[in-house]
Protein backbone atom coordinates (compact mmCIF):
# COMPACT_ATOMS: atom_id res chain seq x y z
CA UNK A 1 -68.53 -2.93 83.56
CA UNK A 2 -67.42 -0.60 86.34
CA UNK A 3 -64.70 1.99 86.26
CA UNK A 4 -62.83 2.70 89.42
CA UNK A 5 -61.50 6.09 90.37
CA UNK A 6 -58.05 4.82 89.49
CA UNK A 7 -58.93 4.02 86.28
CA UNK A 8 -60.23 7.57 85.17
CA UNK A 9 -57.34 8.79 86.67
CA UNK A 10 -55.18 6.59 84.99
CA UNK A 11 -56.47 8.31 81.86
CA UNK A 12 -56.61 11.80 82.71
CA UNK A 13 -52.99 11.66 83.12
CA UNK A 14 -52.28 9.93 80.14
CA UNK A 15 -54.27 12.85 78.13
CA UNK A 16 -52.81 15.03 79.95
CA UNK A 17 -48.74 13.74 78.93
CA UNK A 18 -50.34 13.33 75.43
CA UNK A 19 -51.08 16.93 74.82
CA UNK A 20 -48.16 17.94 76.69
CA UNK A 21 -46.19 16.17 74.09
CA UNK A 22 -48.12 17.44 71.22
CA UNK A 23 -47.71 21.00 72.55
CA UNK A 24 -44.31 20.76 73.37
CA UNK A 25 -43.29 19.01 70.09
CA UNK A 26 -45.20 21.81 67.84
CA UNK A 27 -42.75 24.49 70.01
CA UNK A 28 -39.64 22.87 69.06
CA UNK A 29 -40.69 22.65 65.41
CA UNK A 30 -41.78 26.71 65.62
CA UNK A 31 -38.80 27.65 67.02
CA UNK A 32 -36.66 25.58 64.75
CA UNK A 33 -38.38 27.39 61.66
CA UNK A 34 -38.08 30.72 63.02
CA UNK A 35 -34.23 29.98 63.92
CA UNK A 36 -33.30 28.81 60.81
CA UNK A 37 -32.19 31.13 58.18
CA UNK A 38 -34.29 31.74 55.04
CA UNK A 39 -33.49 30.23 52.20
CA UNK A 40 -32.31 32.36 49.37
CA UNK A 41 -31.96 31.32 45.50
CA UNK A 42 -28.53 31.22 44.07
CA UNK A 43 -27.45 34.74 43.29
CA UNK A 44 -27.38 34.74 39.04
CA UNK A 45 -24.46 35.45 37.42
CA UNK A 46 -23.79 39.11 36.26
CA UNK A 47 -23.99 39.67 32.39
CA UNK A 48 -20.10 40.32 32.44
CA UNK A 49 -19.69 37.09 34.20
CA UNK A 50 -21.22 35.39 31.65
CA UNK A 51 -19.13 36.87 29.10
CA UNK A 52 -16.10 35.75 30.55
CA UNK A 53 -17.00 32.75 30.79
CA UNK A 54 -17.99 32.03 26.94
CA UNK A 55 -14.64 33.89 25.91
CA UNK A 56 -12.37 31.63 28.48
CA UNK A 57 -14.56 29.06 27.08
CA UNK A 58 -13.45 29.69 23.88
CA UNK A 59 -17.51 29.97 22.16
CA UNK A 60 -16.19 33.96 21.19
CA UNK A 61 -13.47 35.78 19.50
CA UNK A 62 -11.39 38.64 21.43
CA UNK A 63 -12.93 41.12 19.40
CA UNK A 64 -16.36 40.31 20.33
CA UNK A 65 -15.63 40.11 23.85
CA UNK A 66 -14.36 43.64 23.49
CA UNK A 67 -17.20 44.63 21.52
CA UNK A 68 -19.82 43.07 24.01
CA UNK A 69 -17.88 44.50 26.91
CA UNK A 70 -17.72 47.76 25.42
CA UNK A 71 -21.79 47.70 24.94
CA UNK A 72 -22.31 46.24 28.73
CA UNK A 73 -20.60 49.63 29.82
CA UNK A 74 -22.34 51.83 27.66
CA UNK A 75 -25.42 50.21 29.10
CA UNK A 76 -24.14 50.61 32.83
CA UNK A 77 -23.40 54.04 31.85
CA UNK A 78 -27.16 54.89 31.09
CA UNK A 79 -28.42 53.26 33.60
């Protein structure tokens, strides 16, 4: 079988629009991961926060929210 001029031609170009594509789809996918923001874990909720919630919850008394609040400052305090 003989191959023509035209014929390796006809290839060349088509290697050459493959790795064009290649290249130029690996860009967009860099520059979409640098552009996109990082993603961060949920912030956790403070100790305080969590004592809130269990005393609107209703899983503590008054007194030892105070007590536990009380303590959470003290801690704060030497901190």
């Amino acid at each position: 079988m003989h191959y023509s001029t035209a014929d390796a031609a006809f290839w060349s170009v088509l290697v050459l629009v493959l790795w064009i594509l290649v290249v130029g789809v690996a860009a967009v996918a860099a520059v979409r991961m640098i552009r996109q923001p990082p993603r961060r874990p949920p912030a956790l909720p403070s100790p305080l926060d969590i004592l809130e919630r269990r005393y609107a919850a209703g899983e503590i008394t008054r007194e030892d929210f105070d007590e536990a609040r009380a303590r959470l400052r003290e801690h704060e305090l030497d901190v």
